[in-house]
PDB file of N, CA and C in Angstrom:
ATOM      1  N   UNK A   1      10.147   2.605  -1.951  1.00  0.00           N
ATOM      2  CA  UNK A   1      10.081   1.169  -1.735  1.00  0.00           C
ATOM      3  C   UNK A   1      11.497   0.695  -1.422  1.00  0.00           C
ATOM      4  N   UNK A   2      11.824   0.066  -0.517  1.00  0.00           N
ATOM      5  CA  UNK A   2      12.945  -0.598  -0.088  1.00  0.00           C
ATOM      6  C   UNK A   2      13.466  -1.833   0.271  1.00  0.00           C
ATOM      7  N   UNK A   3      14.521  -2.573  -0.292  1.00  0.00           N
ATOM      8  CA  UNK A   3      14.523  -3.803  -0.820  1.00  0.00           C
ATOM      9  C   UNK A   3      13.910  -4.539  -0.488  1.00  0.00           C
ATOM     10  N   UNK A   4      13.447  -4.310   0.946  1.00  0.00           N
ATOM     11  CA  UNK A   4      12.464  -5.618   1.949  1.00  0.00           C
ATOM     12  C   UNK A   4      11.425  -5.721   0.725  1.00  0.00           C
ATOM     13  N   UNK A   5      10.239  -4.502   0.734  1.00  0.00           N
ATOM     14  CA  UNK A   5       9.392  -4.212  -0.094  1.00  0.00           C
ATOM     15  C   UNK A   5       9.641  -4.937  -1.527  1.00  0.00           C
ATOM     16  N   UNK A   6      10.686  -4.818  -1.922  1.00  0.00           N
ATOM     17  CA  UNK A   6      11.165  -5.447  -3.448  1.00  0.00           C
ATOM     18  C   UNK A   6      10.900  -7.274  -3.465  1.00  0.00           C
ATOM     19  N   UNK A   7      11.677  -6.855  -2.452  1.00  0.00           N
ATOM     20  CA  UNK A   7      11.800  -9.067  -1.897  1.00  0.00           C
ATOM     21  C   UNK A   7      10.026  -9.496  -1.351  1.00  0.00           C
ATOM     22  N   UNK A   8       9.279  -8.382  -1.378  1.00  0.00           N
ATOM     23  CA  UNK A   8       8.086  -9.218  -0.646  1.00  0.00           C
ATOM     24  C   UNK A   8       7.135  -9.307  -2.081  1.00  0.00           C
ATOM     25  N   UNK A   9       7.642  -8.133  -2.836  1.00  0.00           N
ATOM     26  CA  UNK A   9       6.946  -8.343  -4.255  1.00  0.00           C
ATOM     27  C   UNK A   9       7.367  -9.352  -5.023  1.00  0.00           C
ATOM     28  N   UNK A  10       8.643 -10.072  -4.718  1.00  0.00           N
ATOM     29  CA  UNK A  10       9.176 -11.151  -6.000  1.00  0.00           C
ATOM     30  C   UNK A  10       8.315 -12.040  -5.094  1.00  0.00           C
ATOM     31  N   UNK A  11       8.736 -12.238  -3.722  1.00  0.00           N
ATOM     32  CA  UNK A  11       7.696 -13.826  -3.343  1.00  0.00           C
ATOM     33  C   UNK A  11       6.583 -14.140  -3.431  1.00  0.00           C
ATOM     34  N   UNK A  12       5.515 -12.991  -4.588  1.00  0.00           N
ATOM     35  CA  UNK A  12       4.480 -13.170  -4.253  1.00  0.00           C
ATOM     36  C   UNK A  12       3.967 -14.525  -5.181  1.00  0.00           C
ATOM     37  N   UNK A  13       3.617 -15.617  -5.166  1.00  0.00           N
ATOM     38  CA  UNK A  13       3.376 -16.721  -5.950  1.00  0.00           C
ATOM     39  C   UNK A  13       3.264 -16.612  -7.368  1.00  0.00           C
ATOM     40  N   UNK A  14       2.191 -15.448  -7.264  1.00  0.00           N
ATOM     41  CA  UNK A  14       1.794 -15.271  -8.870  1.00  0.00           C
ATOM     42  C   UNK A  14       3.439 -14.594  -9.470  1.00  0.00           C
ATOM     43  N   UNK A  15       3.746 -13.585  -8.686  1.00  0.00           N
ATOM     44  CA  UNK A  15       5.682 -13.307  -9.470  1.00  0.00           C
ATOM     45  C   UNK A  15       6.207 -14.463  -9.541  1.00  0.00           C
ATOM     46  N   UNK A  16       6.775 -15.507  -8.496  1.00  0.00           N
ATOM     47  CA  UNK A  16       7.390 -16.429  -8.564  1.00  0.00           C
ATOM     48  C   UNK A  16       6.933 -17.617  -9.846  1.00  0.00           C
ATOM     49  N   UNK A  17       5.772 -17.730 -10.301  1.00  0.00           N
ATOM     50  CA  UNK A  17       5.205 -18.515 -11.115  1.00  0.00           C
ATOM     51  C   UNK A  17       5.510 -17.981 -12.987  1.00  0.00           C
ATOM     52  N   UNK A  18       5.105 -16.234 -12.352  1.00  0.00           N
ATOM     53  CA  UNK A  18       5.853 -15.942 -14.019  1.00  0.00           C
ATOM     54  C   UNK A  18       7.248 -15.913 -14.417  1.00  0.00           C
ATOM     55  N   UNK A  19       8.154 -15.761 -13.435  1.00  0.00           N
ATOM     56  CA  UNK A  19       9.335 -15.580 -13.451  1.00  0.00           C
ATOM     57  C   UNK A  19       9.792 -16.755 -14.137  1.00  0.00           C
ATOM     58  N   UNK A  20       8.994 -18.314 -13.419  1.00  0.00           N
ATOM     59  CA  UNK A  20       9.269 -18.931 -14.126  1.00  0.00           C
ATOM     60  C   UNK A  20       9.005 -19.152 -15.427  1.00  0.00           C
ATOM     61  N   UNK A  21       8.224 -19.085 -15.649  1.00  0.00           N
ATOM     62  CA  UNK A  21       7.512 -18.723 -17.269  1.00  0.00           C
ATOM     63  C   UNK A  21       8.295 -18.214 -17.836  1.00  0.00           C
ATOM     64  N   UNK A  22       9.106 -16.956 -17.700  1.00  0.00           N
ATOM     65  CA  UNK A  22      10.310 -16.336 -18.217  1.00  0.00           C
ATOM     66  C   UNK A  22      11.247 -17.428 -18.724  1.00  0.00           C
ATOM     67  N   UNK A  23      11.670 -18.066 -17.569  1.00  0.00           N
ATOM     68  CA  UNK A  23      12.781 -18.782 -17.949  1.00  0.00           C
ATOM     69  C   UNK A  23      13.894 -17.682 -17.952  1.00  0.00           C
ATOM     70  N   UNK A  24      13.914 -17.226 -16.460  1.00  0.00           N
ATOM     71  CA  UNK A  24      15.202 -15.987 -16.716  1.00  0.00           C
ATOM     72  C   UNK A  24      16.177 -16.907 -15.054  1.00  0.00           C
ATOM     73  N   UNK A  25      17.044 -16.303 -15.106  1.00  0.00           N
ATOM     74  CA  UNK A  25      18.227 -16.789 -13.972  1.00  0.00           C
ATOM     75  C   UNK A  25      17.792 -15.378 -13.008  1.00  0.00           C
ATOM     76  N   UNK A  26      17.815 -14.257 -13.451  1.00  0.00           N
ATOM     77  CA  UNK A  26      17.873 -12.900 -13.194  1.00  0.00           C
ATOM     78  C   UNK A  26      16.561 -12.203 -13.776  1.00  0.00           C
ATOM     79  N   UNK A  27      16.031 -11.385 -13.098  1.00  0.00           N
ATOM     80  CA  UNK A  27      14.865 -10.763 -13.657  1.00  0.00           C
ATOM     81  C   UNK A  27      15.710  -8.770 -13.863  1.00  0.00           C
ATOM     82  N   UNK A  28      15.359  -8.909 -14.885  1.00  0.00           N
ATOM     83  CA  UNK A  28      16.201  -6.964 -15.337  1.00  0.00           C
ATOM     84  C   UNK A  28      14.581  -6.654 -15.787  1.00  0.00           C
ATOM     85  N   UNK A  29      14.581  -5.619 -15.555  1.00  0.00           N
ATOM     86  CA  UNK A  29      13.774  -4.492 -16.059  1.00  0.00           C
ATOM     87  C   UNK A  29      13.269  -4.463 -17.523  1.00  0.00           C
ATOM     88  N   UNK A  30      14.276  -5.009 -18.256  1.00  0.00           N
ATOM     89  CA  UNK A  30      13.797  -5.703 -19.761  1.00  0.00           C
ATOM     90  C   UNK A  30      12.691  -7.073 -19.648  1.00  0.00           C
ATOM     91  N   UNK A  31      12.830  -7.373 -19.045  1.00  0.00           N
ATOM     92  CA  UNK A  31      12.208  -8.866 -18.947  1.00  0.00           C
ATOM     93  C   UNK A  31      10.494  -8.630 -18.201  1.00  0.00           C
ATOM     94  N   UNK A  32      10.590  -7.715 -17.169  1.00  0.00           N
ATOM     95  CA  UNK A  32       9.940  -7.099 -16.296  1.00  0.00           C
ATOM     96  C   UNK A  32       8.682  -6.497 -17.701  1.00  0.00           C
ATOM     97  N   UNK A  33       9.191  -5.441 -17.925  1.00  0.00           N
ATOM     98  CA  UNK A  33       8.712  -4.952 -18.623  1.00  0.00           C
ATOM     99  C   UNK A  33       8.080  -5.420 -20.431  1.00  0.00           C
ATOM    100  N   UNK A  34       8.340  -6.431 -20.321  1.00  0.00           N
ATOM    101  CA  UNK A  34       8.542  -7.426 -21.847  1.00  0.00           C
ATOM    102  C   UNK A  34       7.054  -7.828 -21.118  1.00  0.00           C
ATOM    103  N   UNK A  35       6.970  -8.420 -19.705  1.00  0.00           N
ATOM    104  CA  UNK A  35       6.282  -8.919 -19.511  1.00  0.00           C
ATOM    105  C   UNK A  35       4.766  -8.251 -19.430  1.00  0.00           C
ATOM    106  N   UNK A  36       5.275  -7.106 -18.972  1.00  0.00           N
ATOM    107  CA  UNK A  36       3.826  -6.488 -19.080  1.00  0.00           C
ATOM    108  C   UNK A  36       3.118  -5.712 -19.882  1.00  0.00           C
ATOM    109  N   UNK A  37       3.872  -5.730 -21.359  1.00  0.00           N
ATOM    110  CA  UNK A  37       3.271  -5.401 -22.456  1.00  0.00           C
ATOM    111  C   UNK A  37       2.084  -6.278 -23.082  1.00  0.00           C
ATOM    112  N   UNK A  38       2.906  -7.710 -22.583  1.00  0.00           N
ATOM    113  CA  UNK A  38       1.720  -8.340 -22.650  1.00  0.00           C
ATOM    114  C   UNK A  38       0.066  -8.581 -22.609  1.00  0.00           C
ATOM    115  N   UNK A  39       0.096  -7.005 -21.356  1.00  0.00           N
ATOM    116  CA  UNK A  39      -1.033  -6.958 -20.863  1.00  0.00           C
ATOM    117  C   UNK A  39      -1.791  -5.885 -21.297  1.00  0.00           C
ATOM    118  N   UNK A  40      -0.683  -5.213 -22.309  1.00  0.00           N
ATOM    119  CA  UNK A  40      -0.943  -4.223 -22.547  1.00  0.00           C
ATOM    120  C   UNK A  40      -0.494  -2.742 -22.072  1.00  0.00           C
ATOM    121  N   UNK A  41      -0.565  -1.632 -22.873  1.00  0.00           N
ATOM    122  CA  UNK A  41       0.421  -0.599 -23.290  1.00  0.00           C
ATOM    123  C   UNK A  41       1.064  -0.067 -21.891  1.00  0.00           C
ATOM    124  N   UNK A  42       2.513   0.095 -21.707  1.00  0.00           N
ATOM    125  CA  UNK A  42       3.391   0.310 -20.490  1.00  0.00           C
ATOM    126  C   UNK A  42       3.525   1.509 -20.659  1.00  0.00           C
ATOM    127  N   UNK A  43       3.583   2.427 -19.528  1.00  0.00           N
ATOM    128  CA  UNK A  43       4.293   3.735 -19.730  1.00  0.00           C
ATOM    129  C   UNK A  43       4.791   3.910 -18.133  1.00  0.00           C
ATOM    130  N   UNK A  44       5.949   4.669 -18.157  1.00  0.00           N
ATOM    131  CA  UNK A  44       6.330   4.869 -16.594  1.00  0.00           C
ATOM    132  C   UNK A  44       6.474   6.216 -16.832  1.00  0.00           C
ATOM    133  N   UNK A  45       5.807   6.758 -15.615  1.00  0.00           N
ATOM    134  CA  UNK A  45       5.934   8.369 -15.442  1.00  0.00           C
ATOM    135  C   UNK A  45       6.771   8.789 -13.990  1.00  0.00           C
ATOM    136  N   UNK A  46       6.929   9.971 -14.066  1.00  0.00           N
ATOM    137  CA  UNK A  46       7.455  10.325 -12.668  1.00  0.00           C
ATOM    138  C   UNK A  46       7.153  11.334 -12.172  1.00  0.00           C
ATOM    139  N   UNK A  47       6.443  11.049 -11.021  1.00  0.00           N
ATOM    140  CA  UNK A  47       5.833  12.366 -10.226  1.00  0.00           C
ATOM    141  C   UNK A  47       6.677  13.369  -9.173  1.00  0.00           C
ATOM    142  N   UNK A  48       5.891  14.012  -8.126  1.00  0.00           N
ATOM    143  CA  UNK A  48       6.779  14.855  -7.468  1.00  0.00           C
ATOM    144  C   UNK A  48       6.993  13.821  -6.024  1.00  0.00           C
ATOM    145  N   UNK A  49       6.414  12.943  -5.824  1.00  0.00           N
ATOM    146  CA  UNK A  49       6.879  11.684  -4.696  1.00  0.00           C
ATOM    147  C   UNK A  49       8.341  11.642  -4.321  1.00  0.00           C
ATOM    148  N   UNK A  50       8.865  12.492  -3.627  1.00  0.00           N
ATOM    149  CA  UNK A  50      10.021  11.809  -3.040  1.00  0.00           C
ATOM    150  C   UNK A  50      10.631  10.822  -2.862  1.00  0.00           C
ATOM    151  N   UNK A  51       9.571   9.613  -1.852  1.00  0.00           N
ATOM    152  CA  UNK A  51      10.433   8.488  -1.772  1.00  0.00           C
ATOM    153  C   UNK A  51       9.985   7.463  -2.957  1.00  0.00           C
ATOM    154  N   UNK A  52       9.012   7.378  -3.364  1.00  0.00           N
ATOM    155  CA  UNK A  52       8.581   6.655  -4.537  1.00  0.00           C
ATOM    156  C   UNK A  52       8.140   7.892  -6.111  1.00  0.00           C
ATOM    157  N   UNK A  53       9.175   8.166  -6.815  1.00  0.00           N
ATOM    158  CA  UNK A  53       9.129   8.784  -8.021  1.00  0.00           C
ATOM    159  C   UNK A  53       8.348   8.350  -8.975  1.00  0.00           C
ATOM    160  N   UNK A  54       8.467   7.240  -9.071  1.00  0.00           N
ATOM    161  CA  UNK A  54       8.183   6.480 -10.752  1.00  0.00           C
ATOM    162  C   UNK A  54       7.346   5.804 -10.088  1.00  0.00           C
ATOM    163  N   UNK A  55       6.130   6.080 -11.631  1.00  0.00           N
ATOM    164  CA  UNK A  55       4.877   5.390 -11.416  1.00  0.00           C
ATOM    165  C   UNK A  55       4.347   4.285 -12.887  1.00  0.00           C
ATOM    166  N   UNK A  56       4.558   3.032 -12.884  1.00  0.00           N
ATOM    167  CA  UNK A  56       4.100   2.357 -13.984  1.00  0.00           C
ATOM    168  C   UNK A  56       2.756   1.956 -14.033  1.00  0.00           C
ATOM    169  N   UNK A  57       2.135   2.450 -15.017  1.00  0.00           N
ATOM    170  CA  UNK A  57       1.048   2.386 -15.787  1.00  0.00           C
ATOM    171  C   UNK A  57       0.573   1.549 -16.489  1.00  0.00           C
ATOM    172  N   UNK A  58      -0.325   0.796 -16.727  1.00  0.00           N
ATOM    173  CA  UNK A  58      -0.681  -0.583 -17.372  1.00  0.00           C
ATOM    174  C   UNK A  58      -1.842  -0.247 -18.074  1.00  0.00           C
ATOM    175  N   UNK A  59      -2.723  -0.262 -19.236  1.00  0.00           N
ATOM    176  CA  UNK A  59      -3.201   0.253 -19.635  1.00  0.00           C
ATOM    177  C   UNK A  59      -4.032   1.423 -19.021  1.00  0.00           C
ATOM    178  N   UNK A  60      -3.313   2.485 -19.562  1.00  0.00           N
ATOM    179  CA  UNK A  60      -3.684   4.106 -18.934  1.00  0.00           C
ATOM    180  C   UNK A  60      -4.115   3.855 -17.625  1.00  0.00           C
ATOM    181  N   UNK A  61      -3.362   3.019 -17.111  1.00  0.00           N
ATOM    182  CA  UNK A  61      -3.859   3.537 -15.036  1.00  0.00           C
ATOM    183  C   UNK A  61      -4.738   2.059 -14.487  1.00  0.00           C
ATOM    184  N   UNK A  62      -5.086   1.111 -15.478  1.00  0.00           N
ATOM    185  CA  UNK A  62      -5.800   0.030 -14.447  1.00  0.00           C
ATOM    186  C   UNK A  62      -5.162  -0.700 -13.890  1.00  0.00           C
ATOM    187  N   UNK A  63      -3.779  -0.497 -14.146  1.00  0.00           N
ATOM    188  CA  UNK A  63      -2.733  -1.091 -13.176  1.00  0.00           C
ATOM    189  C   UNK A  63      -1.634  -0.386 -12.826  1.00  0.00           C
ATOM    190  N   UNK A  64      -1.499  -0.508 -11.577  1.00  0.00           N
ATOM    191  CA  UNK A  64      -0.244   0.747 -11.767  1.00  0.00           C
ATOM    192  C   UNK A  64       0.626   0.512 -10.470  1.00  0.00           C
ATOM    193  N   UNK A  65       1.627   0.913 -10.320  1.00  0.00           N
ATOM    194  CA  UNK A  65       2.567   0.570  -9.224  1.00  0.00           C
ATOM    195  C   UNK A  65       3.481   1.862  -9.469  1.00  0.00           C
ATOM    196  N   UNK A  66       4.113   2.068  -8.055  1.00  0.00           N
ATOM    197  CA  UNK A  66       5.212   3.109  -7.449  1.00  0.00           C
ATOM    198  C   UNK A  66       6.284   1.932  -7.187  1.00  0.00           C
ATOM    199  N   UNK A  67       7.524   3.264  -7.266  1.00  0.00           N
ATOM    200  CA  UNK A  67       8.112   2.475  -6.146  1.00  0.00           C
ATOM    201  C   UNK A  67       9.810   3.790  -6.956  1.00  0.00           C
ATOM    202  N   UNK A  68      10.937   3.398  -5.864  1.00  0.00           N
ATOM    203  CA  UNK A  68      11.530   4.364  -5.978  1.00  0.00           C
ATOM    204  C   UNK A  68      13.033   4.347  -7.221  1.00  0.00           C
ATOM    205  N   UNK A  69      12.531   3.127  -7.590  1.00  0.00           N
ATOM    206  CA  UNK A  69      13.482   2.661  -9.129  1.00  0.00           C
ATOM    207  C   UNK A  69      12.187   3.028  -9.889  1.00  0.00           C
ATOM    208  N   UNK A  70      12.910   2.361 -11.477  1.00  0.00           N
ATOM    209  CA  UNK A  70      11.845   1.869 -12.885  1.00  0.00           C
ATOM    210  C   UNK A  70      11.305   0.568 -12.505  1.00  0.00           C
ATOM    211  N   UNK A  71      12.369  -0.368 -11.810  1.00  0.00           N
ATOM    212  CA  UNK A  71      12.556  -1.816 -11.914  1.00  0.00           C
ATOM    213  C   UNK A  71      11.733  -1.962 -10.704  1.00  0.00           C
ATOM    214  N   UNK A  72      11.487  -1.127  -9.321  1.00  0.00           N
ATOM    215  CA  UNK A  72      10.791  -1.570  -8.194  1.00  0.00           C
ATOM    216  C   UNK A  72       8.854  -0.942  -8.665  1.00  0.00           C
ATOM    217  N   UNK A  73       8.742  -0.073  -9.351  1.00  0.00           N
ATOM    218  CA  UNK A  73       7.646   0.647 -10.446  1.00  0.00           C
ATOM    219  C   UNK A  73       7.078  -0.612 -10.932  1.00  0.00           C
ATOM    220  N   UNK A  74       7.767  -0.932 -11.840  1.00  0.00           N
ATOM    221  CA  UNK A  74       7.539  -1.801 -12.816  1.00  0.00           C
ATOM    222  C   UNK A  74       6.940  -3.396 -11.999  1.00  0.00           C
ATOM    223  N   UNK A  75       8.045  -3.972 -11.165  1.00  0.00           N
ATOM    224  CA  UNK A  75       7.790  -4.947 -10.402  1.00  0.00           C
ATOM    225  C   UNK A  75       6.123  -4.877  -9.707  1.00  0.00           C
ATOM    226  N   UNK A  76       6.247  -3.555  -9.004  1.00  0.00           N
ATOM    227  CA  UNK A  76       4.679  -3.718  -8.388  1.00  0.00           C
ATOM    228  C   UNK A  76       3.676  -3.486  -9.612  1.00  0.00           C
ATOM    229  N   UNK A  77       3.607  -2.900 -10.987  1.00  0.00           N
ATOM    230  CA  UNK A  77       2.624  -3.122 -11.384  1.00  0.00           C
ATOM    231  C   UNK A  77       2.457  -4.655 -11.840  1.00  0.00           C
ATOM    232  N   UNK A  78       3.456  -5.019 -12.265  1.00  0.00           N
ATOM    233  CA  UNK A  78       3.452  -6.831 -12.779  1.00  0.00           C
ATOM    234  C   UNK A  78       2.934  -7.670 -11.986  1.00  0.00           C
ATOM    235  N   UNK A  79       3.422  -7.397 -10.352  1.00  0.00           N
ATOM    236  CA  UNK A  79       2.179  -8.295  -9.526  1.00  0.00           C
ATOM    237  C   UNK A  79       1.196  -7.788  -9.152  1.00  0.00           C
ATOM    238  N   UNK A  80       0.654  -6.643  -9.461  1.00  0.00           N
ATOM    239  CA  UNK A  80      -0.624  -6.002  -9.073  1.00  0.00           C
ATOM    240  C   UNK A  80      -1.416  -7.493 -10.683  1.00  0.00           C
ATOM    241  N   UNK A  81      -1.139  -6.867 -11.660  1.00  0.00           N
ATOM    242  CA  UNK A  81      -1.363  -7.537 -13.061  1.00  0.00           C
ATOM    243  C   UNK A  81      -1.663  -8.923 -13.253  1.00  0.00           C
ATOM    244  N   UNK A  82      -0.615  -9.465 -12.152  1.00  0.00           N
ATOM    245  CA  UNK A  82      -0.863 -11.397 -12.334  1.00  0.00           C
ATOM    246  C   UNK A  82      -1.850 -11.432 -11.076  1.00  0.00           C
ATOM    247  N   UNK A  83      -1.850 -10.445  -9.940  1.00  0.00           N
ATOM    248  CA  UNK A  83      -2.778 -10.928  -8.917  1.00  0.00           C
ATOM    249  C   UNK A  83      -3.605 -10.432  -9.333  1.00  0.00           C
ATOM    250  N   UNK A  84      -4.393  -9.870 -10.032  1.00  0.00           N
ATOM    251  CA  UNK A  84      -5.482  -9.559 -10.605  1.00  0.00           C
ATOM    252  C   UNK A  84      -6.370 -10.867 -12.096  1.00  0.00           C
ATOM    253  N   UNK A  85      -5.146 -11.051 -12.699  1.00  0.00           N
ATOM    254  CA  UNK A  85      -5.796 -12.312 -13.606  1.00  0.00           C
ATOM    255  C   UNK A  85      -5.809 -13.346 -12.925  1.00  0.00           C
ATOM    256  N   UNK A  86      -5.095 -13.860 -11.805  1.00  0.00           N
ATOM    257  CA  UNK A  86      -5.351 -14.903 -10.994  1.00  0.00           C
ATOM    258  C   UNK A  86      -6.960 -14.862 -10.115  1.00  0.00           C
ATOM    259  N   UNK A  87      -7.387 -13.480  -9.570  1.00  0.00           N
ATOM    260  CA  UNK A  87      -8.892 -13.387  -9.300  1.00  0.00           C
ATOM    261  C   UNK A  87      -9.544 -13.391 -10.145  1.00  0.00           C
ATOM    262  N   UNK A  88      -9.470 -12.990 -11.409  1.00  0.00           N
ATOM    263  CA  UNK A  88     -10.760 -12.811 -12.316  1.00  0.00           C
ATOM    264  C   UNK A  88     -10.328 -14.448 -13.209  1.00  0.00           C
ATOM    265  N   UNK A  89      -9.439 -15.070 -13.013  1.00  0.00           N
ATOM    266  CA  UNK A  89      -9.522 -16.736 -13.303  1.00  0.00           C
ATOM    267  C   UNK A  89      -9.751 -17.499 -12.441  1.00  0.00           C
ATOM    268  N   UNK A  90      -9.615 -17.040 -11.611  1.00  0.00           N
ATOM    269  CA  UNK A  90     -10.452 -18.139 -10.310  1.00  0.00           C
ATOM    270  C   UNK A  90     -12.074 -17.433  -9.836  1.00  0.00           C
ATOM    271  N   UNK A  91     -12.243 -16.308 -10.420  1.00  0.00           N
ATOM    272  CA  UNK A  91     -13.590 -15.739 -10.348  1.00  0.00           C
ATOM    273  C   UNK A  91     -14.650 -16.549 -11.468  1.00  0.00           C
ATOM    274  N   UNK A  92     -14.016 -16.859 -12.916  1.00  0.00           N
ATOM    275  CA  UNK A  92     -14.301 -17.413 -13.781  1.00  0.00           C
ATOM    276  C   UNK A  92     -14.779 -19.133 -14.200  1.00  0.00           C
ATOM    277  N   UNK A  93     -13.680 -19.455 -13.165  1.00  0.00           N
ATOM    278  CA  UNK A  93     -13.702 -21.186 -13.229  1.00  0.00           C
ATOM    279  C   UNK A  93     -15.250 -21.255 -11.451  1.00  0.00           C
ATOM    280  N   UNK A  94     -15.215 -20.404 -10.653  1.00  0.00           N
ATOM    281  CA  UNK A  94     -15.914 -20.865  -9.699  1.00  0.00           C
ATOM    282  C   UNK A  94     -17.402 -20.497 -10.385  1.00  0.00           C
ATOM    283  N   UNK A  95     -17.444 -19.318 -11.216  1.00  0.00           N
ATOM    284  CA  UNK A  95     -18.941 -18.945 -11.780  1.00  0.00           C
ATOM    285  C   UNK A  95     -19.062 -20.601 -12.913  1.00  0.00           C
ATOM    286  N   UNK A  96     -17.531 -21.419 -13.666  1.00  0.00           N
ATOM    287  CA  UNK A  96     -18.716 -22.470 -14.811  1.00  0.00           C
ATOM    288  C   UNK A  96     -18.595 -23.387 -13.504  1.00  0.00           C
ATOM    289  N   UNK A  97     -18.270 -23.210 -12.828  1.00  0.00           N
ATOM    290  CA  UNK A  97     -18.757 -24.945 -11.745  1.00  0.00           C
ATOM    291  C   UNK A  97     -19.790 -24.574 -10.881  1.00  0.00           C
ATOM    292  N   UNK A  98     -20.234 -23.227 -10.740  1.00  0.00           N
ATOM    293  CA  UNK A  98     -21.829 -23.380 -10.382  1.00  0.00           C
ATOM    294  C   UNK A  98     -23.088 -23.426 -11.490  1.00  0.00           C
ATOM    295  N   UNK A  99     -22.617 -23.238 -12.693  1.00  0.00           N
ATOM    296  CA  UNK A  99     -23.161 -23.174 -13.987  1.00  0.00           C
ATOM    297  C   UNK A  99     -23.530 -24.699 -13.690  1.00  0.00           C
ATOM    298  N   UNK A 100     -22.361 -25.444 -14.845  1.00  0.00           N
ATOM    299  CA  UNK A 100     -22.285 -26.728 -14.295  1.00  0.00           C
ATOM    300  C   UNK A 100     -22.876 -27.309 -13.451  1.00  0.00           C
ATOM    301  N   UNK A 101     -22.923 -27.354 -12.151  1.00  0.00           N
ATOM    302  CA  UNK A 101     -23.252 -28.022 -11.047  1.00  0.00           C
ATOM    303  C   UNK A 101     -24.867 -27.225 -10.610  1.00  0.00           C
ATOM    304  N   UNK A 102     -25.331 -26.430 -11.205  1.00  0.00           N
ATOM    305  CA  UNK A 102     -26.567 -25.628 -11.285  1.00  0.00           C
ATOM    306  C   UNK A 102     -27.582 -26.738 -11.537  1.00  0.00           C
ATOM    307  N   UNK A 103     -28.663 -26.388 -11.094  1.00  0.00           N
ATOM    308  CA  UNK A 103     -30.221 -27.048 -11.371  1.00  0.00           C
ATOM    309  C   UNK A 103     -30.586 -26.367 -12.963  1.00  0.00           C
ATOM    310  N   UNK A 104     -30.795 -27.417 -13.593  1.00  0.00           N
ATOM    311  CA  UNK A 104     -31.357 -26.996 -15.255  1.00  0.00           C
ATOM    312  C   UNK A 104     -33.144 -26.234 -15.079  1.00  0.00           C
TER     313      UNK A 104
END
């Protein structure tokens, strides 16, 4: 993964939205990773991948990201993680407003 790649993962809304949530100036790999314990258990492994080594893991594999740091690893599983609760919360709110708005 190469910085372009890095810079297209921070702009992604849902990153830009937690970052703020952080309340960080700088995002480090501590913060990164703080964050996605949240979601549950982190582990970064490293395979035989050349250009992308390190692979972060989000509970045992339902989230997971490469990339050729810890910190570019880590980054793609965190927005794999928020773009995923952002579909299954907007999957959630559109199923009670047809509830709601449903014939009794």
């Amino acid at each position: 993964m190469h910085d372009a790649d890095l810079e297209h993962l921070l702009s992604r809304p849902a990153v830009i939205a937690a970052v703020r949530d952080l309340g960080v100036a700088s995002l480090s790999l501590e913060d990164v990773l703080s964050a996605l314990h949240g979601f549950g258990a982190v582990r970064i492994v490293v395979d035989n991948d050349a250009e992308q080594p390190y692979v972060c893991l989000l509970r045992d594999g339902e989230e997971r990201g490469r990339g050729r740091t810890v910190l570019h690893a880590a980054v793609a599983c965190w927005a794999g993680a928020l773009e995923g609760l952002s579909r299954y919360t907007a999957q959630g709110v559109d199923e009670i407003e047809r509830f709601l708005l449903g014939s009794d």
